[in-house]
Protein backbone atom coordinates (compact mmCIF):
# COMPACT_ATOMS: atom_id res chain seq x y z
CA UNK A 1 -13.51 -26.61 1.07
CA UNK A 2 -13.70 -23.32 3.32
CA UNK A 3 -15.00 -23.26 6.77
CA UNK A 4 -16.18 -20.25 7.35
CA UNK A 5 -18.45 -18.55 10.18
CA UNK A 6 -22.58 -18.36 9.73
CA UNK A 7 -22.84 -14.96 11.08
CA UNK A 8 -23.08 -13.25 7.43
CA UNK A 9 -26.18 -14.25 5.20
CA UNK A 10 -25.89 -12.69 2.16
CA UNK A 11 -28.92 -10.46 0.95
CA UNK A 12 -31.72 -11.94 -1.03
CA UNK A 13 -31.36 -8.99 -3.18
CA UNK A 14 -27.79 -9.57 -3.93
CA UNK A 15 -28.45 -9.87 -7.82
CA UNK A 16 -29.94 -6.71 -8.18
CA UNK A 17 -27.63 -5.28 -6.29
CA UNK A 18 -24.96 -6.10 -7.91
CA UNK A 19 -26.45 -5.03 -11.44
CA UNK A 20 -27.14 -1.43 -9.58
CA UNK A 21 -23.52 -0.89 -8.51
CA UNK A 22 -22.46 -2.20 -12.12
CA UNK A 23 -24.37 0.77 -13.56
CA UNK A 24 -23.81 3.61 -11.72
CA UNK A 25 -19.99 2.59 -11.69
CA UNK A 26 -20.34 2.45 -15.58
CA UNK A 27 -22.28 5.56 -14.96
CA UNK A 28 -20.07 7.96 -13.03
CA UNK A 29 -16.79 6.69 -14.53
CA UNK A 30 -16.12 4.73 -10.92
CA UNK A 31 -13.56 1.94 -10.13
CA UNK A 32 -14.13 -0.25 -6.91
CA UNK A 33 -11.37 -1.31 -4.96
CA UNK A 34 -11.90 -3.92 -1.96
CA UNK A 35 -9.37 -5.16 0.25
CA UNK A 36 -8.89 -8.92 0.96
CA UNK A 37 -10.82 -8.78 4.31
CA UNK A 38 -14.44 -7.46 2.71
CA UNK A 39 -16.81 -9.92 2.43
CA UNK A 40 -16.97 -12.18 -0.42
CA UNK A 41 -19.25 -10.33 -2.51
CA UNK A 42 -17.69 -7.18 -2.26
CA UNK A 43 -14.72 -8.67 -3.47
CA UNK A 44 -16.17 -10.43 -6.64
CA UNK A 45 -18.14 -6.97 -7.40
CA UNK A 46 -14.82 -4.76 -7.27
CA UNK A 47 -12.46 -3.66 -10.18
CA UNK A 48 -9.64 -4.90 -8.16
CA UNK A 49 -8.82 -6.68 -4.84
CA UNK A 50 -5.75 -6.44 -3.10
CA UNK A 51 -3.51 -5.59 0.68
CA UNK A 52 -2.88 -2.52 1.61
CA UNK A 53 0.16 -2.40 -0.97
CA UNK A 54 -2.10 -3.10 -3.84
CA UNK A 55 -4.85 -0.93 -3.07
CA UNK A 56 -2.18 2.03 -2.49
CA UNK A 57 -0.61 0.96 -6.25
CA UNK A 58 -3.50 0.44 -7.87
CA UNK A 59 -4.98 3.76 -6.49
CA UNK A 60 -2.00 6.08 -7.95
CA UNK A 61 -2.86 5.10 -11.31
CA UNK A 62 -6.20 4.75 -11.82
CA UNK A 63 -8.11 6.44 -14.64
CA UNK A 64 -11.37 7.35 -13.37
CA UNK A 65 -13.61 10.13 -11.43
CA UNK A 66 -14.20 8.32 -8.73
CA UNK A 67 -12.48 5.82 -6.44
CA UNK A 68 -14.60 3.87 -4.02
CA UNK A 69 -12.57 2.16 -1.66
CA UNK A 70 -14.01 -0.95 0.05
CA UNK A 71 -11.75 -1.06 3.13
CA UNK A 72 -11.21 0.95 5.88
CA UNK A 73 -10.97 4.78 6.72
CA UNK A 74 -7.12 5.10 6.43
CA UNK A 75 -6.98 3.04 3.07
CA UNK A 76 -9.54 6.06 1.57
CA UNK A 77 -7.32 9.02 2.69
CA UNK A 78 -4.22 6.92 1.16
CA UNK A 79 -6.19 7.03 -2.10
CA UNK A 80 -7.14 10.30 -1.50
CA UNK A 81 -3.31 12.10 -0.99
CA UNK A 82 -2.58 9.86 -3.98
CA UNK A 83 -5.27 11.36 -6.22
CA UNK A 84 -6.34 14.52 -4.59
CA UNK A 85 -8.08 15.47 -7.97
CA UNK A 86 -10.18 12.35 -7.41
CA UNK A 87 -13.76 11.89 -5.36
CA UNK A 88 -12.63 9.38 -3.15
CA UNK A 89 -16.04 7.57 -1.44
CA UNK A 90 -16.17 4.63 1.16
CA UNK A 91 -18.95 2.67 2.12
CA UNK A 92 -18.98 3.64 5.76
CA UNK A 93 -17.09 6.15 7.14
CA UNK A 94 -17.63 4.46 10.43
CA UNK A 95 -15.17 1.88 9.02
CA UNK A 96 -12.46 2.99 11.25
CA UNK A 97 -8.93 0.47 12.14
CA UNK A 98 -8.24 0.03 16.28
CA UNK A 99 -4.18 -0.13 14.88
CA UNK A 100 -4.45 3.02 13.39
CA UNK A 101 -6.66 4.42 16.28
CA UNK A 102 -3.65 2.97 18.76
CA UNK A 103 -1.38 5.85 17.60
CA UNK A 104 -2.79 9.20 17.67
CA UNK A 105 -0.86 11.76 15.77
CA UNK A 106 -0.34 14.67 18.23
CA UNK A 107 1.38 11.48 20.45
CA UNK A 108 3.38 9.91 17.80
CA UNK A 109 5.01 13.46 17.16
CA UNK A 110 5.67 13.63 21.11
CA UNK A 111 7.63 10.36 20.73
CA UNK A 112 9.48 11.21 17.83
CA UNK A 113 10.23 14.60 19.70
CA UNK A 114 11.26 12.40 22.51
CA UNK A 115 13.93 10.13 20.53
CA UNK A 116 15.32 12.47 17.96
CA UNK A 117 18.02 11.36 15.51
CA UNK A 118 15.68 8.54 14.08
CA UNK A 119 14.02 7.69 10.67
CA UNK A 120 10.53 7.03 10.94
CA UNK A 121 8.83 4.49 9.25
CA UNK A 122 4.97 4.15 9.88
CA UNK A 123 2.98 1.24 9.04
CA UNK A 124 0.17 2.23 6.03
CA UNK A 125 -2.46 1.44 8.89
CA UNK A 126 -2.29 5.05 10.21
CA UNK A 127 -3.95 8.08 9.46
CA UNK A 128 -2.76 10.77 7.09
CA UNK A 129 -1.79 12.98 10.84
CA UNK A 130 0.69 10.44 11.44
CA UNK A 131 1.79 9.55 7.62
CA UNK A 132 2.73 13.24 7.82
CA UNK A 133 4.87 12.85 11.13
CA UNK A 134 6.74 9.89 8.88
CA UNK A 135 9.77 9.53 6.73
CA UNK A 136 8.50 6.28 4.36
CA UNK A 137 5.41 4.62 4.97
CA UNK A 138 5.06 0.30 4.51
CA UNK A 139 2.76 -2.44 4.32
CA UNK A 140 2.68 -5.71 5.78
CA UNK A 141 4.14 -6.78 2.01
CA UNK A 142 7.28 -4.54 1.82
CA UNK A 143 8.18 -3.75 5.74
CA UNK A 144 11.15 -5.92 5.61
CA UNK A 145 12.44 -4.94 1.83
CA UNK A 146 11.80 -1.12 2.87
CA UNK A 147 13.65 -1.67 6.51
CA UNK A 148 16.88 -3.46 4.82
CA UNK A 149 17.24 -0.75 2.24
CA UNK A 150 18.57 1.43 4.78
CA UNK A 151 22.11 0.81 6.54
CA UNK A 152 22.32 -1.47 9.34
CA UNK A 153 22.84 0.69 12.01
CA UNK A 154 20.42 3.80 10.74
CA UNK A 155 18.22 4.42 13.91
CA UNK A 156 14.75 3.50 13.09
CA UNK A 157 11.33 4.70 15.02
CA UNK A 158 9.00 1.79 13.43
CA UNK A 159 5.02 2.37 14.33
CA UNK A 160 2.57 1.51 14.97
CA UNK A 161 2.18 -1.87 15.01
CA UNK A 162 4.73 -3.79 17.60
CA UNK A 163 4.08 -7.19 16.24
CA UNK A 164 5.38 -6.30 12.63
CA UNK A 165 7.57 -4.75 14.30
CA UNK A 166 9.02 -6.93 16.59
CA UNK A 167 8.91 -9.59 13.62
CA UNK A 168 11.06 -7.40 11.63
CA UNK A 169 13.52 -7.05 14.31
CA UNK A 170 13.30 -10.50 14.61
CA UNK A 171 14.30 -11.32 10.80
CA UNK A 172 16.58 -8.44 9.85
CA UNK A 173 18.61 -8.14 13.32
CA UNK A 174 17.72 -4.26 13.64
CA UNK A 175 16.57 -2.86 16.77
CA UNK A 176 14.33 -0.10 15.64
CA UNK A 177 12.32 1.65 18.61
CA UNK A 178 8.81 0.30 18.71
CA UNK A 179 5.50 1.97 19.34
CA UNK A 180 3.32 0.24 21.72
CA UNK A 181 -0.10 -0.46 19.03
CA UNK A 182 -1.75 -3.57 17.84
CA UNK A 183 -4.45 -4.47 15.63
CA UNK A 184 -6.86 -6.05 17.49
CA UNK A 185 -8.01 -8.68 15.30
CA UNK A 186 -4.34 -10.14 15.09
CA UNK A 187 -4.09 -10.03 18.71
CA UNK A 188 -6.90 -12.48 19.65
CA UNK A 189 -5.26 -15.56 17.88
CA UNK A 190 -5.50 -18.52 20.05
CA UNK A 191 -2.27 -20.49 20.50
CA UNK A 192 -4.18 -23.27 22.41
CA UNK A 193 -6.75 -23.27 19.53
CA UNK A 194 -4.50 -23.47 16.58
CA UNK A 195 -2.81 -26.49 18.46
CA UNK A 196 -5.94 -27.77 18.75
CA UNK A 197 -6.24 -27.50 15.10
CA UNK A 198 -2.89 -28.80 14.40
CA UNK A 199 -4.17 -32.03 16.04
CA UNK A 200 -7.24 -32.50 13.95
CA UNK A 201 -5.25 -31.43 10.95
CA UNK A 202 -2.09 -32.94 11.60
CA UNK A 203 -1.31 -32.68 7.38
CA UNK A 204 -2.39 -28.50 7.90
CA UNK A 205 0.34 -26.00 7.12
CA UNK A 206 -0.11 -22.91 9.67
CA UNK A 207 -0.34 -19.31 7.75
CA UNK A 208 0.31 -16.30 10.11
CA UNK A 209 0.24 -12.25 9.21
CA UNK A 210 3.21 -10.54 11.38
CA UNK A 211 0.89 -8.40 13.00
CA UNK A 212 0.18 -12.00 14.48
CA UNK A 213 1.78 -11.70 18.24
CA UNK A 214 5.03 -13.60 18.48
CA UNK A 215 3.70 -17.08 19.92
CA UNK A 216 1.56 -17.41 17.10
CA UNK A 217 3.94 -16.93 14.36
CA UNK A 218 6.49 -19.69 15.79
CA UNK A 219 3.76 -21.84 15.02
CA UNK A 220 3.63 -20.48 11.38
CA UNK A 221 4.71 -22.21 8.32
CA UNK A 222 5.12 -19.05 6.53
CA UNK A 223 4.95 -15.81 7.76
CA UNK A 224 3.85 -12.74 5.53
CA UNK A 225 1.02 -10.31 4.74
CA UNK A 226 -2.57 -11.17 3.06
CA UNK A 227 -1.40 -11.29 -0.49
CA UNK A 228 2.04 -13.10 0.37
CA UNK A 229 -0.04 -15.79 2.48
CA UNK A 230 -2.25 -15.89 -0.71
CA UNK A 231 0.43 -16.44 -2.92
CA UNK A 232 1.98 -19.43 -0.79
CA UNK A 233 -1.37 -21.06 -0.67
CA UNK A 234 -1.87 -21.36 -4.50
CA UNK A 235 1.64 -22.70 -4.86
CA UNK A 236 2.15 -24.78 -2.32
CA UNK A 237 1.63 -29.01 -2.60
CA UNK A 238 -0.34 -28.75 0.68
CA UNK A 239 -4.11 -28.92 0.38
CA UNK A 240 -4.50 -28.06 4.07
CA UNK A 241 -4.08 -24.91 5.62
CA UNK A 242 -4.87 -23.32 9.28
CA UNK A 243 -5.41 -19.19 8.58
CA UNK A 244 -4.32 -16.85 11.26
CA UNK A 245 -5.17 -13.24 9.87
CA UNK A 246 -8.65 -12.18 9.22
CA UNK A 247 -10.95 -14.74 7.77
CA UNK A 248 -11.99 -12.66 4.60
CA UNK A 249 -8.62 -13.55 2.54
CA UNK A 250 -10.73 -17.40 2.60
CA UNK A 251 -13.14 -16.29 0.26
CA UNK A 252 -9.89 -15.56 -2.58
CA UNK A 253 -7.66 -18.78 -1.23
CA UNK A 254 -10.85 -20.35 -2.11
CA UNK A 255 -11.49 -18.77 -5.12
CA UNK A 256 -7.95 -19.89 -6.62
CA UNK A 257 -7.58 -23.12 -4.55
CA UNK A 258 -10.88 -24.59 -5.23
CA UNK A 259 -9.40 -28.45 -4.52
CA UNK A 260 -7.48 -26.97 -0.90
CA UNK A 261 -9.07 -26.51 2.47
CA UNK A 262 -8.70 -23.60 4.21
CA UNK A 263 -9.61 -23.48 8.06
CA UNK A 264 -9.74 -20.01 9.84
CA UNK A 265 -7.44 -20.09 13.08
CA UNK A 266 -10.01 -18.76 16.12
CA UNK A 267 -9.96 -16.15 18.53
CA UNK A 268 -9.13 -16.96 21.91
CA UNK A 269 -12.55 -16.02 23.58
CA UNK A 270 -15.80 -16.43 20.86
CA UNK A 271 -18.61 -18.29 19.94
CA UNK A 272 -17.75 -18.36 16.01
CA UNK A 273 -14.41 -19.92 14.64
CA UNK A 274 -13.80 -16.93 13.06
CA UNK A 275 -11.47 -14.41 13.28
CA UNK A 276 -13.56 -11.09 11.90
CA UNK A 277 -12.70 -7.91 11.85
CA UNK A 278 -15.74 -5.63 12.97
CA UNK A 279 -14.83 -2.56 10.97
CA UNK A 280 -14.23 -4.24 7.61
CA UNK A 281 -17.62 -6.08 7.75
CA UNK A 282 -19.47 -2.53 7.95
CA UNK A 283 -19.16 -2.33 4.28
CA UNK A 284 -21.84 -4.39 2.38
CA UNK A 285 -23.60 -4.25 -1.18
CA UNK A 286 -26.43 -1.85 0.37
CA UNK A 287 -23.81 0.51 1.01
CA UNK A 288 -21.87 0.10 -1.34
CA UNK A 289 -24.86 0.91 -3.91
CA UNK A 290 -26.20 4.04 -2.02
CA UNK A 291 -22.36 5.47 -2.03
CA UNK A 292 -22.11 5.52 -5.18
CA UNK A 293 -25.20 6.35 -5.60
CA UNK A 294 -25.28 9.52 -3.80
CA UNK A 295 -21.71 9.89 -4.28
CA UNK A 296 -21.35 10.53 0.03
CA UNK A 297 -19.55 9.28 2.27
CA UNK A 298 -16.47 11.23 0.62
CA UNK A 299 -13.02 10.92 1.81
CA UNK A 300 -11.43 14.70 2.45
CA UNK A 301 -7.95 15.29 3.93
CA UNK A 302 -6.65 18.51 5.11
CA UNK A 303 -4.40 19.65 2.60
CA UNK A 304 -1.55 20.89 4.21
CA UNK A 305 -1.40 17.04 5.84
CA UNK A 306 -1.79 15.72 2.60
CA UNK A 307 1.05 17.14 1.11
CA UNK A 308 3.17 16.16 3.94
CA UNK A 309 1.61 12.92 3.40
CA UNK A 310 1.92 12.28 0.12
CA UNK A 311 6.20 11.88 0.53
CA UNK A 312 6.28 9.18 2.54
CA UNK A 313 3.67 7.29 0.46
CA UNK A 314 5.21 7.98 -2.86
CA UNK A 315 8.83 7.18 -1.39
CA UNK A 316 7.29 3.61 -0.34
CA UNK A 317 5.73 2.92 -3.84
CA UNK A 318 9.18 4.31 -5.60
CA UNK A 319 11.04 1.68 -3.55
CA UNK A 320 8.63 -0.93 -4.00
CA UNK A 321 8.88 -0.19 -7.41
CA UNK A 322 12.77 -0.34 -7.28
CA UNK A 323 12.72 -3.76 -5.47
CA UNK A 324 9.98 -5.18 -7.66
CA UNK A 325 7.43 -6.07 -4.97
């Protein structure tokens, strides 16, 4: 059992819909990928769902003309440096990320500039400007693996994201320089509420992303990104669970855990218990069907960022690939 907020009725159309996008993807050769945080019938629609890691994988080999990438803005010009020969389409290119908006690129170069001697590793939640200011790029699912590869006392720049971050710090004993960003989503957990929850659920396991702020993951059972949190779920002996990251990785905990309960940990000031993020829920089945349709919104990059780009990203999947993640 899921609770989940009321605020999203899905269309009465929904089964045409979905027999539309099935046929133009058949059509124009397409693959749909949707991150874990779509809504729930994006994600049963799309060729694959994954994090961040995942989509960025999945995206560097796919076999197809098209990618349409059911996420946010940044997550399309990953795919795109990754398969420049590729049309890359989103939903809505008004589907932007407030982490990767915290850290603008002409900035981020000014604090690099500013702290020279460093490596820089950028979180995938930035744009391509930044990717390009950046030595290796990592996801929620590979931060700490990619961090510990290099020596213990190699100075690190780590942005944006100063939760991760600090988390990493926390775990690995490093003391890389921080940019000041945060997602905003992650930010709103309520400590008071989740207690609140631990009290009515007193058998409930907490499950926290590290973009979480620090007083939320000391409350957390187990700590680790959408897919990792996912993965705990399904195996663990619990059939409780409080959710701190964005509600829309319910709708696959669900889907594999259909005998578990799964109860979304609330922001700290709103009417729904909740946590949503505003520019993942642009995307829905409408637009989904007229992008591929009309084959617009299309993801371009600048090319001279993109090749800049493109090293960091590739270095990140080659280690993954190295450390099996």
């Amino acid at each position: 059992m899921m609770n989940v907020c009321n605020s999203h009725s899905v269309p009465e159309n929904k089964n045409s819909l979905v027999e539309e996008i099935k046929n133009l993807r058949r059509q124009k050769n397409a693959i749909i990928l949707a991150h874990y945080y779509q809504y729930g019938e994006i994600q049963d629609i799309a060729d694959f769902v994954g994090d961040s890691l995942a989509l960025a994988q999945w995206a560097a080999k796919a076999d197809c003309d098209i990618i349409v990438m059911c996420g946010v803005h940044f997550m399309g010009e990953t795919a795109k440096i990754l398969c420049p020969d590729k049309k890359v389409l989103v939903p809505d290119m008004n589907a932007g990320c407030s982490l990767a908006d915290s850290c603008k690129a002409d900035e981020f170069a000014e604090f690099i500039k500013a702290n020279p001697g460093h490596t820089v590793i950028s979180y995938v939640n930035t744009s391509a400007a930044v990717k390009a200011h950046t030595d290796v790029v990592v996801t929620s699912t590979n931060a700490r693996q990619i961090v510990e590869s290099f020596p213990q006392d190699e100075k690190i720049i780590f942005g944006p994201d100063r939760n991760l971050g600090n988390y990493i710090n926390s775990v690995t004993g490093r003391n890389m320089k921080l940019w000041n960003g945060a997602c905003h989503v992650h930010e709103q957990f309520s400590v008071e509420k989740i207690l609140e929850l631990k009290l009515k659920y007193p058998e409930a396991e907490v499950l926290a992303h590290p973009e979480c702020k620090q007083v939320v993951l000391q409350l957390a059972d187990k700590v680790g990104s959408t897919a990792a949190l996912l993965k705990y779920a399904v195996k663990s002996d619990k059939k409780q669970f409080i959710v701190a990251t964005e509600s829309g990785i319910l709708h696959e905990m669900q889907k594999q855990c259909s005998d578990k309960e799964f109860i979304p940990a609330p922001p700290e000031d709103a009417s729904c218990a909740c946590n949503e993020c505003n520019y993942m829920r642009l995307n829905t089945l409408e637009k989904l069907r007229d992008c591929l349709r009309d084959e617009t919104p299309e993801i371009i990059v600048d090319k001279t960022i993109a090749e800049k780009a493109v090293l960091p990203i590739k270095r990140m999947l080659d280690i993954s690939a190295k450390l099996g993640l």
